[in-house]
Protein backbone atom coordinates (compact mmCIF):
# COMPACT_ATOMS: atom_id res chain seq x y z
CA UNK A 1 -125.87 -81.53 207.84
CA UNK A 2 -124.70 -85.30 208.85
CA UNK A 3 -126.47 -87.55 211.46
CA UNK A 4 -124.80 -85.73 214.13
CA UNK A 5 -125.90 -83.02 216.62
CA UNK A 6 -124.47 -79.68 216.35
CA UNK A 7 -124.35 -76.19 217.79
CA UNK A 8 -125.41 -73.43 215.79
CA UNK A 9 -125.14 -69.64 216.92
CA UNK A 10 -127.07 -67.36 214.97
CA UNK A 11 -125.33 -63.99 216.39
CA UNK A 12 -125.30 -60.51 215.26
CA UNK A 13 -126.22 -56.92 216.34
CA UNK A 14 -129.40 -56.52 218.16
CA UNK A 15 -132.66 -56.01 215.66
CA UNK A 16 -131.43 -58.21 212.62
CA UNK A 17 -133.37 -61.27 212.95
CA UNK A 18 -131.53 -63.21 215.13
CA UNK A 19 -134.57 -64.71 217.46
CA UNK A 20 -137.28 -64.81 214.31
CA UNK A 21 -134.29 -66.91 212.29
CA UNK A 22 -133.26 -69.05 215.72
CA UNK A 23 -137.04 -69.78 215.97
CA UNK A 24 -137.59 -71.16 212.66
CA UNK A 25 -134.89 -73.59 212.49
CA UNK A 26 -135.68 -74.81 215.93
CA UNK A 27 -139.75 -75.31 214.95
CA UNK A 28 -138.72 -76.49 211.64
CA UNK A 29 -136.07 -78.82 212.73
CA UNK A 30 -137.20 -79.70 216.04
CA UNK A 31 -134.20 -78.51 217.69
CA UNK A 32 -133.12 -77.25 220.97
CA UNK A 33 -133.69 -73.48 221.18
CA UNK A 34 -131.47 -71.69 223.54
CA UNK A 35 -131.64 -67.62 223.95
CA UNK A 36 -128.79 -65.70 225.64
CA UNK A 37 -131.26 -62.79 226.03
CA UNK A 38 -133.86 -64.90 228.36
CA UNK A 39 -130.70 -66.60 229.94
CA UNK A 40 -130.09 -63.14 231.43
CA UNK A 41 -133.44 -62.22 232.14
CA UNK A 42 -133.47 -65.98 234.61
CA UNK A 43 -129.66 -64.50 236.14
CA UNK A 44 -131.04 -61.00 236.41
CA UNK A 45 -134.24 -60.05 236.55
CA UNK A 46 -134.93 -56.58 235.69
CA UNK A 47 -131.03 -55.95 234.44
CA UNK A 48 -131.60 -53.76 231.49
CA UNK A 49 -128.02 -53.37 229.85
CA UNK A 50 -125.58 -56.24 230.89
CA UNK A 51 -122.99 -54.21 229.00
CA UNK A 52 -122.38 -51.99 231.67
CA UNK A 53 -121.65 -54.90 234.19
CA UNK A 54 -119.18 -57.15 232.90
CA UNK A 55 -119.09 -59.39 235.45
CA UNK A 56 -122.48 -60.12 235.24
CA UNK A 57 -122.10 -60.36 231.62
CA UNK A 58 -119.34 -63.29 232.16
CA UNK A 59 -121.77 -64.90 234.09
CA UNK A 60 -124.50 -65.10 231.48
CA UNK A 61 -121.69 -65.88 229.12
CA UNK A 62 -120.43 -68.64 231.24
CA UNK A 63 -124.56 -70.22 232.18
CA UNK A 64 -125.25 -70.26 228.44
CA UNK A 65 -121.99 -71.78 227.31
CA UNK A 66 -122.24 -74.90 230.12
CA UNK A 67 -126.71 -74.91 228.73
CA UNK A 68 -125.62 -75.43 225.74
CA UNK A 69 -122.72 -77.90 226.18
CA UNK A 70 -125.18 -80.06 228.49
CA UNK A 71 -127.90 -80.11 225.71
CA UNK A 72 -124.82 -80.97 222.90
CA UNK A 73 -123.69 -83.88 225.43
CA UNK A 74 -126.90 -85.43 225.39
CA UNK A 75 -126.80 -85.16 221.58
CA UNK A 76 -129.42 -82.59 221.02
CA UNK A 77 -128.64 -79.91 217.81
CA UNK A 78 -129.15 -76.59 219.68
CA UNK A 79 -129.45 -72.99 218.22
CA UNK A 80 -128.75 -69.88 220.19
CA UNK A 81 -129.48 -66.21 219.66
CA UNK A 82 -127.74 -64.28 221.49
CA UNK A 83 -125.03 -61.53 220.31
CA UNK A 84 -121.83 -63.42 220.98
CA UNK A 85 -118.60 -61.20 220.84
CA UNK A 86 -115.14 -61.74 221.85
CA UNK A 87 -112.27 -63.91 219.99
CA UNK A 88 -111.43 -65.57 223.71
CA UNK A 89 -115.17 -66.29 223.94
CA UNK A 90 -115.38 -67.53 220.66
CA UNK A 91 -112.63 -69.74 220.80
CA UNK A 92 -113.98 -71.38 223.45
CA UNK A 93 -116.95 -72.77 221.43
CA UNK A 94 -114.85 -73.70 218.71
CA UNK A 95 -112.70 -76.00 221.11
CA UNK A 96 -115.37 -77.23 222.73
CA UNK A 97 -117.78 -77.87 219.39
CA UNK A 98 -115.17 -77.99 216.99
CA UNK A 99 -116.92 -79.33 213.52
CA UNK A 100 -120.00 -79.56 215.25
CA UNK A 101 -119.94 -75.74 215.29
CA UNK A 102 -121.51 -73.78 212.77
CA UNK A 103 -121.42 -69.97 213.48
CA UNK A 104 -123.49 -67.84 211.14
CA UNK A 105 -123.41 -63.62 212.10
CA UNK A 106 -126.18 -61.81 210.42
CA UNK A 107 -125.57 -58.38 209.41
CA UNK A 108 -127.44 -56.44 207.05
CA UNK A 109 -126.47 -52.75 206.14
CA UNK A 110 -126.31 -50.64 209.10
CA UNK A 111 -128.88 -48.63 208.29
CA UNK A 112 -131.48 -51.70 207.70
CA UNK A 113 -129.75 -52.63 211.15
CA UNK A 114 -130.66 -49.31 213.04
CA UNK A 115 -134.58 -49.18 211.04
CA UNK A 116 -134.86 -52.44 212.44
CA UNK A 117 -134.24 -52.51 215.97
CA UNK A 118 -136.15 -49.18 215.85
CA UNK A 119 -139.67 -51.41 215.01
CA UNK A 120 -138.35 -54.07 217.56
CA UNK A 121 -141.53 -55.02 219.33
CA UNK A 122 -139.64 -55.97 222.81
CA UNK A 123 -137.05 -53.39 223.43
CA UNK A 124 -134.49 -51.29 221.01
CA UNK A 125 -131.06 -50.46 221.76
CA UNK A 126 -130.70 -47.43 219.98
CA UNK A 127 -128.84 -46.14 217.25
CA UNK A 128 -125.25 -45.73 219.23
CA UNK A 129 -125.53 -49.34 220.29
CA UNK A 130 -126.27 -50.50 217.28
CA UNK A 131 -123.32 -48.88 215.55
CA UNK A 132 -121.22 -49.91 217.86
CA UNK A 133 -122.37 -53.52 217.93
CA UNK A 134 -122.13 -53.30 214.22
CA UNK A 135 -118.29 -51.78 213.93
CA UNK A 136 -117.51 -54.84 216.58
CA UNK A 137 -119.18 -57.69 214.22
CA UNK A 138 -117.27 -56.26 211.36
CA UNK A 139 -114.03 -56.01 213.46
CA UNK A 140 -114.41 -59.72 214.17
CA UNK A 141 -114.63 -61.18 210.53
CA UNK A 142 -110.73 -62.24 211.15
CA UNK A 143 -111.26 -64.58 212.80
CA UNK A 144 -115.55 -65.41 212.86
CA UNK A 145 -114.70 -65.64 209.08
CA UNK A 146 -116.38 -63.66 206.40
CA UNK A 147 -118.00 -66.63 204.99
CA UNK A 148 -120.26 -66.67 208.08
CA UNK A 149 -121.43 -63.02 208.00
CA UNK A 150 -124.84 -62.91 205.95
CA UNK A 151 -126.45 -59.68 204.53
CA UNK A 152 -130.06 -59.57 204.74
CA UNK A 153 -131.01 -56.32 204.28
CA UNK A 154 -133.55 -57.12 200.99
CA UNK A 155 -134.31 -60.07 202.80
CA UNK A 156 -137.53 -61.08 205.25
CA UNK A 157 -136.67 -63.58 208.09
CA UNK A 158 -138.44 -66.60 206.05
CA UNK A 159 -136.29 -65.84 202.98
CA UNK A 160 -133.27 -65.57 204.74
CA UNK A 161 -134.48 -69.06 206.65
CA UNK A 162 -134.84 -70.57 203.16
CA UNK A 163 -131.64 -69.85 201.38
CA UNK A 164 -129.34 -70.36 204.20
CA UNK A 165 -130.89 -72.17 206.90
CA UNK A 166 -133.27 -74.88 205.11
CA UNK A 167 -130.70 -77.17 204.60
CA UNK A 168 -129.36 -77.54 207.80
């Protein structure tokens, strides 16, 4: 990347490596790590599935999206994991990041996808969830692009890191 600070979201359904990959680029990079997951947890405590509360959920949307524009303005590279849906909500980071933006959705076979979150040491979401987080990701390569979708199902999190993420 160039001398200047960016935003990238590393997005995807839950159990596919988001938090391990947001990790490494932040500790090998020294960048700003931002998680949408423990931005909920600080909003509300003990809330197990935001889903079913969407205006909570535009809340969390809304806290992480001003965190991370405060950390851009002060011209910090950040990373977020966090599964980020919606073209509206989308948008909105591409207007306010524009170039600076680099949106990556990882999404290995669905069935690497459900094994996954199923040996998810924090909390699994279960195979519907997963499917259905899975159909929206691929109903959103319109307009996410599908040069941003990667496939990691033959992949560990380091090897992923290293062919698409080492470079940043």
């Amino acid at each position: 990347m160039s001398d200047n600070n960016f935003v990238l979201i590393i997005t995807g359904p839950t159990g596919v490596g988001k938090t391990t990959l947001c990790k490494l680029v932040a500790e090998k990079f020294g960048y700003k790590y931002i998680s949408g997951d423990e931005t909920k947890k600080e909003l509300f405590p003990g809330l197990e599935n935001i889903i079913l509360y969407p205006e909570k959920l535009e809340i969390v949307k809304n806290e992480l999206l001003k965190r991370i524009k405060e950390m851009f303005n002060k011209k910090e590279c950040v990373v977020v994991d966090y599964v980020i849906l919606g073209e509206d909500y989308i948008n909105k980071f591409k207007k306010l990041f524009g170039k600076n933006l680099i949106f990556k959705v990882i999404q290995p076979s669905v069935e690497t996808t459900i094994e996954r979150d199923k040996k998810r040491e924090c909390w699994t979401s279960g195979d519907e969830s997963v499917k259905r987080l899975y159909k929206d990701f691929e109903e959103s390569k319109n307009f996410i692009g599908e040069e941003n979708y990667i496939d990691n199902s033959n992949e560990t999190p380091q090897e992923t890191f290293d062919k698409y993420f080492n470079k940043l």
